[in-house]
C-alpha atoms as a PDB file:
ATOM      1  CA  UNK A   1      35.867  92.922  54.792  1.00  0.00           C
ATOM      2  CA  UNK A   2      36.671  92.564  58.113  1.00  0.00           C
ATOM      3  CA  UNK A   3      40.631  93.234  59.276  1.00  0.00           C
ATOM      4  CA  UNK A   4      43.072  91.273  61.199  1.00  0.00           C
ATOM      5  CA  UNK A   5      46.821  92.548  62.395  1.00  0.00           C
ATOM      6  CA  UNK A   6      49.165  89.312  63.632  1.00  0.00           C
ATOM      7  CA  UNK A   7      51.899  89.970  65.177  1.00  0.00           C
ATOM      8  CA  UNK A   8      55.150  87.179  64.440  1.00  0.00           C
ATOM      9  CA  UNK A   9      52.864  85.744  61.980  1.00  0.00           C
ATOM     10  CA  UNK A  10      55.313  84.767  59.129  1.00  0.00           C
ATOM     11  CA  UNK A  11      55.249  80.833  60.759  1.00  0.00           C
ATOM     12  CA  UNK A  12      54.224  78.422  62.718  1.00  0.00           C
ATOM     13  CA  UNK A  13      50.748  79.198  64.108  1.00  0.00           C
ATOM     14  CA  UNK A  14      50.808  82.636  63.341  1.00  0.00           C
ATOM     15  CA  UNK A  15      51.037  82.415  60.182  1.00  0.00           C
ATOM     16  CA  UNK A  16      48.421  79.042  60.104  1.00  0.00           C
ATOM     17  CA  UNK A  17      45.982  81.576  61.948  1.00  0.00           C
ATOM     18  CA  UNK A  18      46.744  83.964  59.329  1.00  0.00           C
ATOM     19  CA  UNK A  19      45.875  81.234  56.592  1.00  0.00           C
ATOM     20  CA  UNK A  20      42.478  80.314  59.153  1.00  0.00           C
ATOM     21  CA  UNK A  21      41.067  84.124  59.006  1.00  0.00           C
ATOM     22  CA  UNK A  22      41.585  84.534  54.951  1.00  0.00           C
ATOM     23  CA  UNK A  23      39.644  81.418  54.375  1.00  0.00           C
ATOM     24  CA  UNK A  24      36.935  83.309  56.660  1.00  0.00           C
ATOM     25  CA  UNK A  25      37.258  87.014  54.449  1.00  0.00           C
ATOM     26  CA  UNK A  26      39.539  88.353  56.559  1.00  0.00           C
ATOM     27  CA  UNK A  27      42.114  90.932  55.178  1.00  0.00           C
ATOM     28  CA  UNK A  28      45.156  89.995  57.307  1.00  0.00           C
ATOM     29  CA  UNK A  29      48.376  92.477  58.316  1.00  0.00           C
ATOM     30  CA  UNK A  30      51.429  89.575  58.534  1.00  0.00           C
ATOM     31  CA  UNK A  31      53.373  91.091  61.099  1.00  0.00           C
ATOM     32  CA  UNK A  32      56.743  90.406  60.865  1.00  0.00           C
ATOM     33  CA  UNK A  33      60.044  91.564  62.535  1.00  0.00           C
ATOM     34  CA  UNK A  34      62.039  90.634  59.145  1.00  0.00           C
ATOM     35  CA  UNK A  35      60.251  92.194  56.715  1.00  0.00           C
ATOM     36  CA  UNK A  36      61.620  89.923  53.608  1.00  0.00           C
ATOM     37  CA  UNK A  37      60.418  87.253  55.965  1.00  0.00           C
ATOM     38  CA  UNK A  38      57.086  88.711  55.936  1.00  0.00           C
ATOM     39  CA  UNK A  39      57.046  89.035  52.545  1.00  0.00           C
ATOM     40  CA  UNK A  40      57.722  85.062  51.956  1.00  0.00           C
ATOM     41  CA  UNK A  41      55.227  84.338  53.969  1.00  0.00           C
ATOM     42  CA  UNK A  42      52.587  86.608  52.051  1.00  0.00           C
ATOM     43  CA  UNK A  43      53.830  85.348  48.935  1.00  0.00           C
ATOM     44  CA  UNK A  44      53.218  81.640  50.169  1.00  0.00           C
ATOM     45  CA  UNK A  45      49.409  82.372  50.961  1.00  0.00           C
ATOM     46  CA  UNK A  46      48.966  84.778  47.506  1.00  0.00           C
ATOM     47  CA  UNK A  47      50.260  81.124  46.037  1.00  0.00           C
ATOM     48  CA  UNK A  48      47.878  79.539  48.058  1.00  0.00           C
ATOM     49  CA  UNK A  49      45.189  81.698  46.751  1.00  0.00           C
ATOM     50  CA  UNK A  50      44.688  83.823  49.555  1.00  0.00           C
ATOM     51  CA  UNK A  51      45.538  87.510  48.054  1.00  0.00           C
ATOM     52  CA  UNK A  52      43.620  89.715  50.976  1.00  0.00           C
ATOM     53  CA  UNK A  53      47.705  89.712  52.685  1.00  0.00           C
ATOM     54  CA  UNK A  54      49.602  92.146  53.115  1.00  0.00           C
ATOM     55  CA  UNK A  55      53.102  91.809  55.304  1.00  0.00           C
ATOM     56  CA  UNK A  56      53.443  94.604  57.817  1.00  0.00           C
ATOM     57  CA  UNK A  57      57.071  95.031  59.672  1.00  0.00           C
ATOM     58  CA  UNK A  58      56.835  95.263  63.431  1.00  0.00           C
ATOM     59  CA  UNK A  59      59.506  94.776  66.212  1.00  0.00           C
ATOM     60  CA  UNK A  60      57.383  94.445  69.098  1.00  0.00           C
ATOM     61  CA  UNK A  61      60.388  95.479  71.034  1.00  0.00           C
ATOM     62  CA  UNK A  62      61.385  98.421  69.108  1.00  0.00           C
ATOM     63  CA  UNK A  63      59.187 101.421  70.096  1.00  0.00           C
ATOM     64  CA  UNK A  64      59.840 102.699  66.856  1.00  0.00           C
ATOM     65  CA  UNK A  65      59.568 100.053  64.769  1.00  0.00           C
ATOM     66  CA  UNK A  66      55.968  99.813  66.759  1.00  0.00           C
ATOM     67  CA  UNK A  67      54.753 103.688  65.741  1.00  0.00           C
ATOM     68  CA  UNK A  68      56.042 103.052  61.792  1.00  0.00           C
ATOM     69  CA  UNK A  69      53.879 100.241  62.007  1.00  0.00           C
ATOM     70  CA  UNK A  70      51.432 102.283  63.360  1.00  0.00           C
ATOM     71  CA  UNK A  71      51.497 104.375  60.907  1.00  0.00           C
ATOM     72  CA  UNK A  72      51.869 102.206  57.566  1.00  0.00           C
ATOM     73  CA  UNK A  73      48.838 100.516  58.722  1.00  0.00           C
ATOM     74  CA  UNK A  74      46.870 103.751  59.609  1.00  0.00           C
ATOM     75  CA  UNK A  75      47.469 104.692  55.502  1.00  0.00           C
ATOM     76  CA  UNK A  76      46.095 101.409  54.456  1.00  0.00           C
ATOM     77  CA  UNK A  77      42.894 100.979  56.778  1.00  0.00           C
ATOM     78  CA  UNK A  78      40.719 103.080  59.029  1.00  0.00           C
ATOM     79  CA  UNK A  79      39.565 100.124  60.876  1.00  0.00           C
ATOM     80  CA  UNK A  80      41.043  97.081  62.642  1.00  0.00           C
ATOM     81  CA  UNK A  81      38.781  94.604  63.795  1.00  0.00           C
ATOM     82  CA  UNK A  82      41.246  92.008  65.086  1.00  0.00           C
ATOM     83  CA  UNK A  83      44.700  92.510  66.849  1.00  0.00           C
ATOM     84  CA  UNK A  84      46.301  89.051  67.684  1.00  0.00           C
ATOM     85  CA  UNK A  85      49.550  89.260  70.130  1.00  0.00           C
ATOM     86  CA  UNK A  86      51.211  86.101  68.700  1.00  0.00           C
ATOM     87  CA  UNK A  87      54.999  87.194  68.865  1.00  0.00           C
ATOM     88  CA  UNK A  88      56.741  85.506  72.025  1.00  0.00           C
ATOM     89  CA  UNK A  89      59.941  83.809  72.873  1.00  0.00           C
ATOM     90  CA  UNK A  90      60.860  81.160  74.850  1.00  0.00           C
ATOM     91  CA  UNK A  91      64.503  82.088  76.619  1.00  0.00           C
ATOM     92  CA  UNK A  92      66.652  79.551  77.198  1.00  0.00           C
ATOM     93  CA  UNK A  93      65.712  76.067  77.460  1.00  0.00           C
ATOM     94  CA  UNK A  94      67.287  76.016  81.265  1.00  0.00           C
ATOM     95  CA  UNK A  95      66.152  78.754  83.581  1.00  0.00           C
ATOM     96  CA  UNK A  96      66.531  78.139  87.278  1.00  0.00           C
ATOM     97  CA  UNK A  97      65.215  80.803  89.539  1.00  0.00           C
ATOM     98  CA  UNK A  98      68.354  81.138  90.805  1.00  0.00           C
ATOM     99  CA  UNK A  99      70.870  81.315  88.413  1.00  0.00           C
ATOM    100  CA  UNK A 100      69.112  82.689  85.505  1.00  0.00           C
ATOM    101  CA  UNK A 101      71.014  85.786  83.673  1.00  0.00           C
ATOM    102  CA  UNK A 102      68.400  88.575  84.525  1.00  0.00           C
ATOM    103  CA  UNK A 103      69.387  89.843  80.975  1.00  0.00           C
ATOM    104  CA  UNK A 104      67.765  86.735  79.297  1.00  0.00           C
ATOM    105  CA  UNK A 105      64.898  87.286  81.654  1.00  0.00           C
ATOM    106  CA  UNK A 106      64.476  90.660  80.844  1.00  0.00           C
ATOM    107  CA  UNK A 107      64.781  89.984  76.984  1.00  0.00           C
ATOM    108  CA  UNK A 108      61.722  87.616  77.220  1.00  0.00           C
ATOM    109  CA  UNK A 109      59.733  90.160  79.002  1.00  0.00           C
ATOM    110  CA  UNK A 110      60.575  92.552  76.470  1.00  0.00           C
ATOM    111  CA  UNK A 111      58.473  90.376  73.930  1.00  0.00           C
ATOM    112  CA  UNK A 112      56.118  88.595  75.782  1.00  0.00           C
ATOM    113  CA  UNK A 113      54.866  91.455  78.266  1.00  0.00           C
ATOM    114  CA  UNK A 114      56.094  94.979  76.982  1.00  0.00           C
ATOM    115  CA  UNK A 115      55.901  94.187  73.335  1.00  0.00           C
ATOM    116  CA  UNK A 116      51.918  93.278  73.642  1.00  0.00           C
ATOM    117  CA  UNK A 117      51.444  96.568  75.755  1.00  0.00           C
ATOM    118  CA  UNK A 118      53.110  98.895  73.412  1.00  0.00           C
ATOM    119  CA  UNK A 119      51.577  97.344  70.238  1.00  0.00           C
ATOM    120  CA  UNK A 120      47.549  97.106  72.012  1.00  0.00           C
ATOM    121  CA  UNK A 121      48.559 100.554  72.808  1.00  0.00           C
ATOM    122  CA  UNK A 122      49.249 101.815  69.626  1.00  0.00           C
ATOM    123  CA  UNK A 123      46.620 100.497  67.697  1.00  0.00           C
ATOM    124  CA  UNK A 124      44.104 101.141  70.489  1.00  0.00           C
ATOM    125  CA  UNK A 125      42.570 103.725  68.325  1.00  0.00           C
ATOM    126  CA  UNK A 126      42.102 101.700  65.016  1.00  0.00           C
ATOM    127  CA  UNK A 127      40.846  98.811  66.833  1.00  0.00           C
ATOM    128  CA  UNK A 128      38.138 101.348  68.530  1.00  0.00           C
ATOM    129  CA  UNK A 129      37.038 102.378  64.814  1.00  0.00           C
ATOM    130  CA  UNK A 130      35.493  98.760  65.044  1.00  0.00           C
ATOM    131  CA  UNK A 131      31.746  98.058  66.109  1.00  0.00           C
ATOM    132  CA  UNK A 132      33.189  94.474  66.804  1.00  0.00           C
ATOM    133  CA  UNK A 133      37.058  94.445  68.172  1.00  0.00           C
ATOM    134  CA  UNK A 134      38.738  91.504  69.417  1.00  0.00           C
ATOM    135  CA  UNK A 135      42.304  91.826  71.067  1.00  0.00           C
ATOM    136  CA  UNK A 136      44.056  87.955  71.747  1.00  0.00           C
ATOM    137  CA  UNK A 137      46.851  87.407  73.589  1.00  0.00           C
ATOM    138  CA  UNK A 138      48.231  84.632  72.516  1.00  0.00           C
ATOM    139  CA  UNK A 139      50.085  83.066  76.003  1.00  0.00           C
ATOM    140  CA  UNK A 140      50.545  79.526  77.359  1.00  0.00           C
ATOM    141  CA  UNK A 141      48.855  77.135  79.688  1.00  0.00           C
ATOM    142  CA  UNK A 142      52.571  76.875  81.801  1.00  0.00           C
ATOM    143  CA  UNK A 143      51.446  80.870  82.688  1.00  0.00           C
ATOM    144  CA  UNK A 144      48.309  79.362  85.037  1.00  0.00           C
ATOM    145  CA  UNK A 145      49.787  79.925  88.477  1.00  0.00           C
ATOM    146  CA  UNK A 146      47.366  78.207  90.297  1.00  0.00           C
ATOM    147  CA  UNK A 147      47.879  75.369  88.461  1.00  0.00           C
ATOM    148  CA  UNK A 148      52.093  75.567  88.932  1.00  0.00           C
ATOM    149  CA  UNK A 149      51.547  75.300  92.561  1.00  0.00           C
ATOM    150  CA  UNK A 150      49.399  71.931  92.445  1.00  0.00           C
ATOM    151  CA  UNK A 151      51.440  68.895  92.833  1.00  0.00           C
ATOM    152  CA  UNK A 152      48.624  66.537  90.262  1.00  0.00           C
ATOM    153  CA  UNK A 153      49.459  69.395  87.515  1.00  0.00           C
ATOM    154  CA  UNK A 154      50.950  67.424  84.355  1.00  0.00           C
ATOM    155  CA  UNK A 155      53.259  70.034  83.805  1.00  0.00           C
ATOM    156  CA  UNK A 156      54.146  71.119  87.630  1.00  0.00           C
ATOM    157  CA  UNK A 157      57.614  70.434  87.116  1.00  0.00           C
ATOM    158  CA  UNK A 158      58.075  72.260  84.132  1.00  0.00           C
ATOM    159  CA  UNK A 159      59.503  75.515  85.578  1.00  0.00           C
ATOM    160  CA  UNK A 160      61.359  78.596  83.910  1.00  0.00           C
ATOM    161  CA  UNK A 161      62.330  82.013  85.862  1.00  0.00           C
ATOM    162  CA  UNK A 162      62.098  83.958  82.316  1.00  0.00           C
ATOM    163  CA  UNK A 163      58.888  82.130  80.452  1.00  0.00           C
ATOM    164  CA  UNK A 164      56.208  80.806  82.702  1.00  0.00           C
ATOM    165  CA  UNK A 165      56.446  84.396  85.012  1.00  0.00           C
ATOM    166  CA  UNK A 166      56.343  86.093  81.236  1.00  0.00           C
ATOM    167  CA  UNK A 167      53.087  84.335  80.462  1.00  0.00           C
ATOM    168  CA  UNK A 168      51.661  84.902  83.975  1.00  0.00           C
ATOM    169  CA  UNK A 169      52.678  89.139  83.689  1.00  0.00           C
ATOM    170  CA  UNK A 170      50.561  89.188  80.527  1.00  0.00           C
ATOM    171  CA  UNK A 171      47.788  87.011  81.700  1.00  0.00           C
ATOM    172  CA  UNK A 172      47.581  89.395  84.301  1.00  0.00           C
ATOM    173  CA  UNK A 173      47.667  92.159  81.790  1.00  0.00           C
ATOM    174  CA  UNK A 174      44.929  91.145  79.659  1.00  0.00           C
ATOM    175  CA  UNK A 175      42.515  91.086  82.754  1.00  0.00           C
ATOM    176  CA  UNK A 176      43.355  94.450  83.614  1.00  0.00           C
ATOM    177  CA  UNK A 177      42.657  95.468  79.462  1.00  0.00           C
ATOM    178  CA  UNK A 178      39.306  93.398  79.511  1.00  0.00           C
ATOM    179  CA  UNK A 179      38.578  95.368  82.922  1.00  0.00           C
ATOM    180  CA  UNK A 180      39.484  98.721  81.490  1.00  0.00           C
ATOM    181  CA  UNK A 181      37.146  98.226  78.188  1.00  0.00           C
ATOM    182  CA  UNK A 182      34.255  96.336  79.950  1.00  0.00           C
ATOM    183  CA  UNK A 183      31.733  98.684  79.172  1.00  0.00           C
ATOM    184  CA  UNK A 184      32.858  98.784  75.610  1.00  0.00           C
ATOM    185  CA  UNK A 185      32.191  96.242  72.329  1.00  0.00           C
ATOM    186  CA  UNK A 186      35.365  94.910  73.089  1.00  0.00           C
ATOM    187  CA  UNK A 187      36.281  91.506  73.729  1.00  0.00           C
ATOM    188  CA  UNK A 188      39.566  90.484  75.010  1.00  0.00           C
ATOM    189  CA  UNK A 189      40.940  87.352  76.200  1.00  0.00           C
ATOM    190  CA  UNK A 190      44.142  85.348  76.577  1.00  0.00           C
ATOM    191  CA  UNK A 191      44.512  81.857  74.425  1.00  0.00           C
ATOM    192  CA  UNK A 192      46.591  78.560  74.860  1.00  0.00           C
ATOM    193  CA  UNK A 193      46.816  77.404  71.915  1.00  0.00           C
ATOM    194  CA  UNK A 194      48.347  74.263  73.283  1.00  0.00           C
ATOM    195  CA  UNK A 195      51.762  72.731  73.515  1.00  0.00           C
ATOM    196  CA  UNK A 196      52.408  72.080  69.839  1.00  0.00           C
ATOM    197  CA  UNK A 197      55.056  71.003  67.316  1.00  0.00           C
ATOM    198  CA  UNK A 198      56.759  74.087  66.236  1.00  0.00           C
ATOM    199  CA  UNK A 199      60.582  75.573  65.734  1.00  0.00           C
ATOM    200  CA  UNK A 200      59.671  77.504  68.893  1.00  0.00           C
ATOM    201  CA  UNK A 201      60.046  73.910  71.130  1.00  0.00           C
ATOM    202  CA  UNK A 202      62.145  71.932  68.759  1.00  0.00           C
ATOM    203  CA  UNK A 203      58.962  70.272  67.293  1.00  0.00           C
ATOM    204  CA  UNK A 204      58.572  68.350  71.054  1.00  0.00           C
ATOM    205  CA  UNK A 205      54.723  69.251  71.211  1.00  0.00           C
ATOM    206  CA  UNK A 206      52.158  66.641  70.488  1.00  0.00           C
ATOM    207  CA  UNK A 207      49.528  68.843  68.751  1.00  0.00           C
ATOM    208  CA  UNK A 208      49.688  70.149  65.405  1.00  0.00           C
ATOM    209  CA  UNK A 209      49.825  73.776  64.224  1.00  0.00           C
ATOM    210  CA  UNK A 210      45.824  74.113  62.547  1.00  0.00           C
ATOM    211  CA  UNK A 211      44.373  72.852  65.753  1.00  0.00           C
ATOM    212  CA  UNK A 212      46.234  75.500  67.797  1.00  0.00           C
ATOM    213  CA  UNK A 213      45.777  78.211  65.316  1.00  0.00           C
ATOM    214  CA  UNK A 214      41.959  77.549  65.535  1.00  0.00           C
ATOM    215  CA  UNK A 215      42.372  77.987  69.423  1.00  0.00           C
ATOM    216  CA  UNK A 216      43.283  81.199  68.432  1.00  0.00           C
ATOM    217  CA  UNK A 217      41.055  81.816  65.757  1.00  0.00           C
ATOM    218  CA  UNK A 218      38.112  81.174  68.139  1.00  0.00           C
ATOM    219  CA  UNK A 219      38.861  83.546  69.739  1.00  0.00           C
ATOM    220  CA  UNK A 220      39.183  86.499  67.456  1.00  0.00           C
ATOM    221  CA  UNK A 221      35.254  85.161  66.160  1.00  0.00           C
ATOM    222  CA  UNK A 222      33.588  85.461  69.430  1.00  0.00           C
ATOM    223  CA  UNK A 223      29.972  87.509  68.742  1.00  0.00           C
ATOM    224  CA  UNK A 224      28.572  90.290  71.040  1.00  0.00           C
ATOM    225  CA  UNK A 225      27.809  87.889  73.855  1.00  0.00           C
ATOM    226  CA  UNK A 226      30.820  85.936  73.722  1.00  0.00           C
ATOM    227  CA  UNK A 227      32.950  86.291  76.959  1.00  0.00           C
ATOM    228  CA  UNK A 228      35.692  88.635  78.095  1.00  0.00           C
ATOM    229  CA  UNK A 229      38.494  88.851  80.396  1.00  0.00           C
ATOM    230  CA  UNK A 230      39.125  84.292  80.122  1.00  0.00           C
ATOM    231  CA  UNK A 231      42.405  82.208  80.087  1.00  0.00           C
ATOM    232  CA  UNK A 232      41.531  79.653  77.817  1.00  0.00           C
ATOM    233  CA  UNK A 233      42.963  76.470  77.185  1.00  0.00           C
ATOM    234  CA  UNK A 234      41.754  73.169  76.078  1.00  0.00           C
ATOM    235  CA  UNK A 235      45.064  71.857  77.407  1.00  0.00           C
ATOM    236  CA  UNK A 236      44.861  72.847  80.953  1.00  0.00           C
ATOM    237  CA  UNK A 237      41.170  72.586  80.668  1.00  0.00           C
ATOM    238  CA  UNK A 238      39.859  69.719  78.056  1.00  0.00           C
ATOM    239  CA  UNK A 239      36.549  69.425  79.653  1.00  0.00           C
ATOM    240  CA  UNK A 240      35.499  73.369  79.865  1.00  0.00           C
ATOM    241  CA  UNK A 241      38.417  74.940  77.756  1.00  0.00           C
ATOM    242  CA  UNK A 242      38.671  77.653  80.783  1.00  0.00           C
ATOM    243  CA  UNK A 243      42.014  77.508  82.513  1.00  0.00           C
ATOM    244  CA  UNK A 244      42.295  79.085  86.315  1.00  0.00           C
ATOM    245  CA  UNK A 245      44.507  81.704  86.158  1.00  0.00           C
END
């Protein structure tokens, strides 16, 4: 049985991705900042059915909450097939370039940037135990900054000093990870799931949370010749799902 570790995956399309990868025999880690959190959420899926769940309590901002994690997981598998970076926040819902607190700014790059590096870094070593790892970083098509900087974009004027850079910094990221492991199984890649109805954009999004988990999920299934090192996005990109960076 194949593993999975999701990061913020106790709702929303974490936690539908979870759902996704135990209908396909995954064993899924729920990672969860709130562990009783985590633990509702597992208990929703073992009433689902689903009973290859375990909740798993991560802070991707607390270094230490990261190595515990680490470590829990290390006693319960040898191998991790599949680490999904799904944790992120958004800031606050105004954030001129000028005027934003570089606190708030700094908070979202804890999660979004630093908390993907220190987790990929920690489990590094299970996920290499794999013959098949996948590493997706789950980020947004509003990261793309080619697209910011063309006037025809739908979404050109939707601008944030704290979010958008975030997303760009770890876009950026994952083609320096897919660089360093390019001679390796490994396939790593960043995923829009699309702008979606969730808690995270006061349900504002027009798609729904299965069709952006399965963004993700697509991801995580790619075979040996399956690419490495893309931005994709059916959003930016309906007609080849590859969003310019």
């Amino acid at each position: 049985m194949k593993t999975a570790l999701i990061t913020g995956a106790n709702k929303s399309i974490g936690f539908e991705t979870a759902r996704q990868l135990l209908q396909l025999g995954y064993h899924v880690y729920l990672g969860s900042r709130d562990l009783e959190k985590g633990q509702q959420a597992a208990d929703q899926l073992h009433a689902e059915g689903y009973l290859a769940v375990e909740p798993l309590q991560i802070d991707v901002t607390d270094s230490a909450s990261i190595a515990a994690a680490r470590t829990e997981l290390g006693q319960r598998t040898r191998v991790l097939d599949v680490l999904i970076n799904n944790a992120g926040i958004l800031g606050g819902m105004s954030q001129p370039a000028l005027t934003s607190p570089i606190g708030m700014i700094k908070e979202v790059f804890e999660t979004n940037v630093f908390g993907v590096i220190q987790v990929t870094q920690a489990f590094i070593d299970l996920l290499r135990e794999s013959p098949a790892p996948r590493i997706v970083n789950v980020t947004s098509g509003l990261g793309s900054l080619t697209l910011h900087n063309d006037p025809s974009w739908k979404y050109y004027a939707v601008k944030g000093a704290a979010y958008q850079p975030s997303k760009a910094a770890l876009n950026a990221y994952t083609i320096m990870l897919a660089y360093e492991l390019r001679d390796t199984p490994f396939k790593v890649n960043a995923v829009d799931p699309g702008y979606t109805a969730t808690d995270f954009n006061h349900h504002s999004g027009p798609g729904s949370v299965p069709d952006a988990a399965a963004r993700v999920v697509k991801a995580a299934l790619l075979g040996p010749d399956g690419p490495t090192s893309q931005f994709f996005s059916d959003d930016n990109a309906p007609e080849t799902g590859i969003s310019p960076w």
